[in-house]
Protein backbone atom coordinates (compact mmCIF):
# COMPACT_ATOMS: atom_id res chain seq x y z
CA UNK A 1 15.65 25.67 -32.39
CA UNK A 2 16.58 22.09 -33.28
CA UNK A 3 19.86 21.87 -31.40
CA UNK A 4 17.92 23.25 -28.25
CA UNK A 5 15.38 21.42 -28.64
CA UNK A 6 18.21 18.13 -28.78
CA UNK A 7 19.84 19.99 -25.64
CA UNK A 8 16.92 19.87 -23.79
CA UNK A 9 15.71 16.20 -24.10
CA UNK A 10 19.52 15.01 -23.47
CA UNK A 11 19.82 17.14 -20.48
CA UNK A 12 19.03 15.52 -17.17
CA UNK A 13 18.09 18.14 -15.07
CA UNK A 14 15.48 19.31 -17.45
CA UNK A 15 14.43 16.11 -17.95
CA UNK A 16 14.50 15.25 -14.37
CA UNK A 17 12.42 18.97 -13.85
CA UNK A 18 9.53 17.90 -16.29
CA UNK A 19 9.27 14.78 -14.52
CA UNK A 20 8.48 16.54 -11.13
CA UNK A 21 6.06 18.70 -13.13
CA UNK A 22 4.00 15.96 -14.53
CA UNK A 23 4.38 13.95 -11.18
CA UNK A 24 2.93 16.47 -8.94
CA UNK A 25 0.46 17.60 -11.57
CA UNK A 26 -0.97 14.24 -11.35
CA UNK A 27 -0.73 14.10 -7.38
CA UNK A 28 -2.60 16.93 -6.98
CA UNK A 29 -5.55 15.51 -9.75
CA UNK A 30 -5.71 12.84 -7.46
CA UNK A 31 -5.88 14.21 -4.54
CA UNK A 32 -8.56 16.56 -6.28
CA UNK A 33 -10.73 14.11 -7.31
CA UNK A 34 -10.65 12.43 -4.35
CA UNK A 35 -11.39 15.99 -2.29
CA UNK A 36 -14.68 16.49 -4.65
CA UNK A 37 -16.11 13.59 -2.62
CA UNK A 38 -18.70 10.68 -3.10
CA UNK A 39 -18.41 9.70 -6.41
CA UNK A 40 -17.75 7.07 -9.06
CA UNK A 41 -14.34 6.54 -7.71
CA UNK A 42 -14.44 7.63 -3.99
CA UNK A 43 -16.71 5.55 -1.78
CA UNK A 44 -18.34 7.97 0.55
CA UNK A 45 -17.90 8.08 4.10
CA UNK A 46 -20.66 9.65 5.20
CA UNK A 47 -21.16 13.11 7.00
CA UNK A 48 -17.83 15.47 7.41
CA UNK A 49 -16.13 15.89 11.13
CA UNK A 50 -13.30 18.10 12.00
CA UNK A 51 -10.94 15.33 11.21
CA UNK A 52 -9.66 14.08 7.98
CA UNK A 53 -10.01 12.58 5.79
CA UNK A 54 -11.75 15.64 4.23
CA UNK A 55 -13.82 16.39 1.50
CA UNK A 56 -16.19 18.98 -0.38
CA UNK A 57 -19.12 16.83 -0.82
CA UNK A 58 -19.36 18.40 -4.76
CA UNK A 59 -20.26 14.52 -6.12
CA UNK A 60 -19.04 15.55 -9.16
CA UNK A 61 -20.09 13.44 -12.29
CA UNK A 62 -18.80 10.16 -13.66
CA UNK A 63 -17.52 11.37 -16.76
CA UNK A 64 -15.68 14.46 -14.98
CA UNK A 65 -14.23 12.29 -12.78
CA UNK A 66 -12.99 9.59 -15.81
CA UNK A 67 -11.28 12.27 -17.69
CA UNK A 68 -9.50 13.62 -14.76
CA UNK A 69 -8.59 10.52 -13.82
CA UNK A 70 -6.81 9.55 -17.06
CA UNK A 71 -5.21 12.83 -17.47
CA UNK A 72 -3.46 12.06 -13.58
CA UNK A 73 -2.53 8.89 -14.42
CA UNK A 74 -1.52 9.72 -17.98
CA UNK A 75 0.63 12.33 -16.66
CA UNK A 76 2.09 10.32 -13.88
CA UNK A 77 3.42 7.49 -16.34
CA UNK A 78 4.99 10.27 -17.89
CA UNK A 79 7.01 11.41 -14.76
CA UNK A 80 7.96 7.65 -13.92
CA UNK A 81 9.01 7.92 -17.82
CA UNK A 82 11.16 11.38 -17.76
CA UNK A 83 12.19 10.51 -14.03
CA UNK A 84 13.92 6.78 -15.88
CA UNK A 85 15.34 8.94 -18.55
CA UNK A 86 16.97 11.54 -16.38
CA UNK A 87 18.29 9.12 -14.18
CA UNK A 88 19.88 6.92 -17.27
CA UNK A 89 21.48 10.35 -18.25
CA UNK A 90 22.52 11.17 -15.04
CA UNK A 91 21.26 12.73 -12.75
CA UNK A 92 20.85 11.67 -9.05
CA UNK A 93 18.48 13.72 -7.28
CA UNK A 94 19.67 14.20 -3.21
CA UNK A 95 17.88 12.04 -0.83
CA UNK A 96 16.52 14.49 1.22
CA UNK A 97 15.14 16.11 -1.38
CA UNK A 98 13.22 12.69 -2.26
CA UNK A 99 12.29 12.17 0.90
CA UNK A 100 10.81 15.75 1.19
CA UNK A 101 8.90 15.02 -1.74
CA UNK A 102 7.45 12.13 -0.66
CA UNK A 103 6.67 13.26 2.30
CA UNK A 104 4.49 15.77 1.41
CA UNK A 105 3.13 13.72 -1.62
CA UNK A 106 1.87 10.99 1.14
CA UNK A 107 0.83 13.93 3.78
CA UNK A 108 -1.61 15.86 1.30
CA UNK A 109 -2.82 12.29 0.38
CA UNK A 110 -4.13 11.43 3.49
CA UNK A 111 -5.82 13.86 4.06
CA UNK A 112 -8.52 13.42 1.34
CA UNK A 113 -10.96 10.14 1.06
CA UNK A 114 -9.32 7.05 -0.31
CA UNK A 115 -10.33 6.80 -4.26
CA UNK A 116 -10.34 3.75 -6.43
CA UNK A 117 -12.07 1.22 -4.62
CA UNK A 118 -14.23 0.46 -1.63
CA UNK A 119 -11.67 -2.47 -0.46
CA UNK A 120 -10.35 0.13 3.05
CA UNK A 121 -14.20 -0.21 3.74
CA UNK A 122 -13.82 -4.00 3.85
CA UNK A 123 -10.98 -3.81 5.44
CA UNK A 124 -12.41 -1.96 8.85
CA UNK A 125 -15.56 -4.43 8.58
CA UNK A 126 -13.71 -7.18 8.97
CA UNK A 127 -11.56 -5.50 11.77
CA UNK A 128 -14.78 -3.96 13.65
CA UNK A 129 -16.36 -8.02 13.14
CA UNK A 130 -13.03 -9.36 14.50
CA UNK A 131 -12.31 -6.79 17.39
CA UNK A 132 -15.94 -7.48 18.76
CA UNK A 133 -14.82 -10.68 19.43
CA UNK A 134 -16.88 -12.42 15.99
CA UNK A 135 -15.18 -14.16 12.96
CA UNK A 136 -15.08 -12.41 10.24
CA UNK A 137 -13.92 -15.25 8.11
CA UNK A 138 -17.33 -16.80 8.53
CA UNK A 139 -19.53 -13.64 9.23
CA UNK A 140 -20.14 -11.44 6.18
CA UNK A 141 -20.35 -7.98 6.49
CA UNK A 142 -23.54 -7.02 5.50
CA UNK A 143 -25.13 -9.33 7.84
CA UNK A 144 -23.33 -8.54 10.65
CA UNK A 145 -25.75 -6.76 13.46
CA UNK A 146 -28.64 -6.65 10.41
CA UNK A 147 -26.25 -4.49 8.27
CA UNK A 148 -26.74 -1.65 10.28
CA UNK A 149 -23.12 -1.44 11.86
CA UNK A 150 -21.75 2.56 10.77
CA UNK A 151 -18.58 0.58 9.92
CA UNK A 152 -19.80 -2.86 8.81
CA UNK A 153 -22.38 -1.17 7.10
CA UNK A 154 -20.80 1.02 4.69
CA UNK A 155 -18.97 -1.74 2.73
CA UNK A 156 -20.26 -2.18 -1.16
CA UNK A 157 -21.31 -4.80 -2.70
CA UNK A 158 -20.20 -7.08 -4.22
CA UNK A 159 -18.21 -7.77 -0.89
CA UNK A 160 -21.28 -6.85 1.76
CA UNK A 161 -21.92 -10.70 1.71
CA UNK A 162 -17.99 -11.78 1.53
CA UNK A 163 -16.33 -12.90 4.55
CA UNK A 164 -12.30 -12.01 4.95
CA UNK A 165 -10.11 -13.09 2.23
CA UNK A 166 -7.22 -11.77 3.82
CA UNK A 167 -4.46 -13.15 6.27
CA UNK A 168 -4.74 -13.34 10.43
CA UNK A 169 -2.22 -10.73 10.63
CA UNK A 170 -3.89 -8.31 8.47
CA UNK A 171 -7.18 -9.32 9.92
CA UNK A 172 -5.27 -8.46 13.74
CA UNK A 173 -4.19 -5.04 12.58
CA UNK A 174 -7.66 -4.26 11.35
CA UNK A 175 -9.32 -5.14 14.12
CA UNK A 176 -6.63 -2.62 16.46
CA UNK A 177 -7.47 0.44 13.57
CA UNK A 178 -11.31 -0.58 13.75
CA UNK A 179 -11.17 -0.32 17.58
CA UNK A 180 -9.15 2.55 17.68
CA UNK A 181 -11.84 4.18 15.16
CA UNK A 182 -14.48 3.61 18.30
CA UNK A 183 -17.34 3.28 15.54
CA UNK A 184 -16.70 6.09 13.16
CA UNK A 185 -16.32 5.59 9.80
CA UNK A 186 -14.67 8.89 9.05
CA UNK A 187 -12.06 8.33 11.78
CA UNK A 188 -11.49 4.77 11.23
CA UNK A 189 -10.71 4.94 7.60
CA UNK A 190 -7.89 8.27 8.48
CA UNK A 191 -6.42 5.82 10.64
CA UNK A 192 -5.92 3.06 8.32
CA UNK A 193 -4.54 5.92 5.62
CA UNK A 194 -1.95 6.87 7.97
CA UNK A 195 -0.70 3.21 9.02
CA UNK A 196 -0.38 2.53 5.13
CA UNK A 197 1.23 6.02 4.55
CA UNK A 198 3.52 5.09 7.26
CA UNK A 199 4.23 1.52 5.84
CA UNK A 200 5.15 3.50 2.34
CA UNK A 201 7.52 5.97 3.62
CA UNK A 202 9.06 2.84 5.54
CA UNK A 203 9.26 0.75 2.31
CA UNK A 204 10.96 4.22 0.53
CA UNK A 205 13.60 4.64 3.61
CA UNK A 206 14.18 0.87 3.40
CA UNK A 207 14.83 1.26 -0.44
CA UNK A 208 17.07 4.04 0.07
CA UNK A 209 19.14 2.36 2.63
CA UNK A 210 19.45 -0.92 0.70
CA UNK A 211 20.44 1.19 -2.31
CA UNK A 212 22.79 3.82 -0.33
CA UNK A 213 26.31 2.61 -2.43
CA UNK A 214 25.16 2.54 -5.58
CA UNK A 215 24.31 5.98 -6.66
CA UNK A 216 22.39 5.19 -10.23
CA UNK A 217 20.47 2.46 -7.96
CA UNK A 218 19.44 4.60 -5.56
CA UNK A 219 18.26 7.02 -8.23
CA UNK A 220 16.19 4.53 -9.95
CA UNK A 221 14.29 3.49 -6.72
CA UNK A 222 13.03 7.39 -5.60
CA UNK A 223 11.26 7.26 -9.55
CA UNK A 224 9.67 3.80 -9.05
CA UNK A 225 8.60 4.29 -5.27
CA UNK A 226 9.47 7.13 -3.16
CA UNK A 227 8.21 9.41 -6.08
CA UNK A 228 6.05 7.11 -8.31
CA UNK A 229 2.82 9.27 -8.84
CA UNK A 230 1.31 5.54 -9.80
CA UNK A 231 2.05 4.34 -6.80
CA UNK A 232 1.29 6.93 -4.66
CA UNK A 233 -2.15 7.22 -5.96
CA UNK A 234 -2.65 3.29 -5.95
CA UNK A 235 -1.26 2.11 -2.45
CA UNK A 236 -1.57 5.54 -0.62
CA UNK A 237 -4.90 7.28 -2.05
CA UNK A 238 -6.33 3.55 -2.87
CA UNK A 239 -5.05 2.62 1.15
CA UNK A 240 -4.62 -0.70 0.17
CA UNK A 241 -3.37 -3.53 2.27
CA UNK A 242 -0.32 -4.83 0.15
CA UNK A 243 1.34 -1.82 1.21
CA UNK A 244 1.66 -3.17 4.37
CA UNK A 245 2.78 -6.37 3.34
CA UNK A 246 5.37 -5.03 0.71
CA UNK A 247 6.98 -3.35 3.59
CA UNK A 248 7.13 -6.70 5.45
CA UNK A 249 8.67 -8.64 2.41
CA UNK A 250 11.38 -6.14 1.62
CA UNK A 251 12.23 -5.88 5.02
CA UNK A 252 12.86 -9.37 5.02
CA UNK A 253 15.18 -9.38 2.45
CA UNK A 254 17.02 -5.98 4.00
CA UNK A 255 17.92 -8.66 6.71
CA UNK A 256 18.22 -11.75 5.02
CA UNK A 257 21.91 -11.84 5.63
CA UNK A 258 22.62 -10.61 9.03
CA UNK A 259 19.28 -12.74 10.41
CA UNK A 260 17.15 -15.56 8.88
CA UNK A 261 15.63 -15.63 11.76
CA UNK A 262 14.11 -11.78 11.46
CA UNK A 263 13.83 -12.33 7.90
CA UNK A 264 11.48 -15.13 8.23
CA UNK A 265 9.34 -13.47 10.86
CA UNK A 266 9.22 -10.68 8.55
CA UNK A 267 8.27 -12.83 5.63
CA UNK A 268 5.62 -14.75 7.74
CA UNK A 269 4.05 -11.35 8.35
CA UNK A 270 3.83 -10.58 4.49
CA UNK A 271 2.47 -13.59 4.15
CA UNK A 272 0.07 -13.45 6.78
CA UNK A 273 -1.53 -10.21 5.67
CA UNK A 274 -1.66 -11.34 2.05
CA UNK A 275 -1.23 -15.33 1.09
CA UNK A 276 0.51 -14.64 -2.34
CA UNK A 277 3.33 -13.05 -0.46
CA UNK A 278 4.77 -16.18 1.11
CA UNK A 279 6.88 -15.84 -2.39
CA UNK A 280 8.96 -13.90 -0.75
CA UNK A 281 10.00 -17.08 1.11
CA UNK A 282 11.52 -18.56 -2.42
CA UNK A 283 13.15 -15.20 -3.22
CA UNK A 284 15.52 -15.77 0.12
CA UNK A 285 15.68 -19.33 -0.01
CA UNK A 286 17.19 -18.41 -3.61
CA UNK A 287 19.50 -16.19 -2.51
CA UNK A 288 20.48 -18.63 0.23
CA UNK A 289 21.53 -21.15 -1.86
CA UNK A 290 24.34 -18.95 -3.70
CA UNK A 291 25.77 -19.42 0.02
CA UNK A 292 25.79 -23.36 -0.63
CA UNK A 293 23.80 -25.65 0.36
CA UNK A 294 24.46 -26.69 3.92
CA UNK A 295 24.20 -22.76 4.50
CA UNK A 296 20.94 -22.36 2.71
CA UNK A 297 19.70 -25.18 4.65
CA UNK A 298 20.28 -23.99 7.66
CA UNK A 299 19.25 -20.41 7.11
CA UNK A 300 15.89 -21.49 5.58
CA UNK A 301 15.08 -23.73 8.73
CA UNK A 302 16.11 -20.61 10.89
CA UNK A 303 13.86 -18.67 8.83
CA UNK A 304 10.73 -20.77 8.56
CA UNK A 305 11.39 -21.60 12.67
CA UNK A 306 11.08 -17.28 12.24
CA UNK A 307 7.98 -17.17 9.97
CA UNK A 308 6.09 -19.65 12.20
CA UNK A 309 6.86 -17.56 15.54
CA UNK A 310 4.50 -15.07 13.42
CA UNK A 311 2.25 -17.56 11.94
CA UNK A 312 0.92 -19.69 14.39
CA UNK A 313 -0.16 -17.64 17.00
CA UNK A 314 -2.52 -15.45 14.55
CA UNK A 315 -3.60 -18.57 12.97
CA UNK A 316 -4.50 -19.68 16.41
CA UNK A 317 -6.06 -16.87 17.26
CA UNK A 318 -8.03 -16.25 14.36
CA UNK A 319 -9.68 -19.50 13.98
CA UNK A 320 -9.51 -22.86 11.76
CA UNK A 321 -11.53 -20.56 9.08
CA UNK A 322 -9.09 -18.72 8.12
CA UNK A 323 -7.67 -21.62 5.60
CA UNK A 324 -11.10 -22.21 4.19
CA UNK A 325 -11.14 -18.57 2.95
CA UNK A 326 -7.14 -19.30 1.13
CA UNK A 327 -9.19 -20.73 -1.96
CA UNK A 328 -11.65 -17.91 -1.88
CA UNK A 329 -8.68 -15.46 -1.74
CA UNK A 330 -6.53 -16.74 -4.68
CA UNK A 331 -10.43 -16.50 -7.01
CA UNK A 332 -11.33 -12.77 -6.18
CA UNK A 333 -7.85 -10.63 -4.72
């Protein structure tokens, strides 16, 4: 029993199996909890339509909803632990297989209510402020049309009386989702899920492709993205916003060394959805410099000439407010 026992926990593919099991185990918790409806953890979107994202309306309890939670997310460190192990052993699942787990990991997610915070309802109030033609870096919205917007409306406090802390391009793609969403909640927050499901399944293929010739490498990034039950729940479930910028700043560096110029427009959008990611900037200006330095200078003016092709005309068009709200960012996201 002891030497199979030994066998087992050095063997990669049975390693690699448990991990799947405890992955999608806590996947489908999630998405579960999330499905129960209006509760501690999922804001509620008000009455059901024929479209996702759907839900049972159960409002199931607090404490319920607690333990499942930390048995899902218990369970998915565990994959992202087994999934590490197998792959230092050895194994080296096939990409299509990843991708066809991820796939459907990200599709079943969407179609449930976002769970773990109420920021996609902020999100769409600032977009439905901004695409009526207001500024939602001054406006707040729970005083926008008397709080009585179906969008506006439904965002919690404490952020009802917080204008946008986020960037002009961010702001610019919520405003396009909260038009698109014509005024329903419901709809409206689908769309956003599927433009940040998108954005992780682009952020996974870009992964893959950067880590194509190196085998182990390309292992290691399906367990901590592609197939990361922790980040699937927390970017996809949660819909948040840096999913859409993380996809921006690795795409940047995926083309830091065929075009500065694409990689600075790239990192100007990541850092025009979310401040902190200007970093990104540093990382290629970094990586530049291994070139030497009259290289690195000249690729980090081509790529700043890149990030401000991005920058200034959303700055422009969102308004001199926007940099009053940079402090108010870096306190409270």
């Amino acid at each position: 029993m002891t030497g199979r026992l030994r066998h087992h926990l050095s063997d990669p593919v049975v390693i690699g199996r448990w991990a799947m099991i405890c992955g999608a185990t806590a996947v489908v918790l999630l998405a579960g909890v999330a499905a129960a409806g209006d509760s501690a953890a999922v804001p509620g979107l008000g009455p059901a339509t024929w479209h996702p994202p759907w839900d049972v309306g159960a409002h199931p309890r607090a404490a319920a909803v607690s333990v499942l939670l930390a048995v899902a997310y218990l369970l998915a460190t565990a994959a992202v632990a087994l999934g590490l192990r197998a792959v230092h052993l050895g194994a080296r699942p096939r990409a299509r297989g990843v991708a066809a787990a991820a796939t459907v990991a990200v599709a079943v997610l969407v179609l449930v209510p976002p769970l773990g915070s109420g920021d996609h309802l902020s999100y769409l109030a600032y977009g439905r402020i901004a695409a009526a033609g207001d500024d939602p870096y001054v406006v707040s919205p729970g005083t926008w049309h008397g709080g009585l917007d179906p969008v506006a409306g439904a965002v919690q406090p404490p952020w009802q009386s917080t204008p946008s802390v986020y960037g002009p391009l961010a702001t610019a793609v919520q405003a396009v989702v909260a038009w698109a969403g014509g005024g329903s909640l419901r709809l409206s927050v689908w769309l956003w899920q599927l433009l940040v499901a998108a954005a992780f399944l682009l952020t996974a293929w870009m992964l893959d492709r950067l880590t194509r010739h190196d085998p182990a490498a390309r292992a290691r990034a399906a367990v901590v993205w592609a197939l990361n039950p922790l980040l699937l729940g927390e970017l996809v479930l949660g819909a948040h916003v840096d999913t859409l910028a993380a996809a921006a700043a690795l795409g940047a560096i995926a083309v830091a060394a065929p075009s500065p110029l694409a990689a600075g427009m790239l990192a100007g959008a990541a850092a025009g959805i979310k401040a902190p990611y200007a970093l990104v900037g540093l990382a290629l200006c970094w990586g530049w410099f291994r070139l030497g330095a009259r290289a690195a200078v000249a690729r980090t003016a081509t790529a700043v000439l890149g990030a401000a092709l991005v920058l200034v005309p959303v700055h422009l068009w969102s308004g001199p407010h926007t940099y009053g709200q940079l402090s108010t960012a870096s306190r409270t996201r």
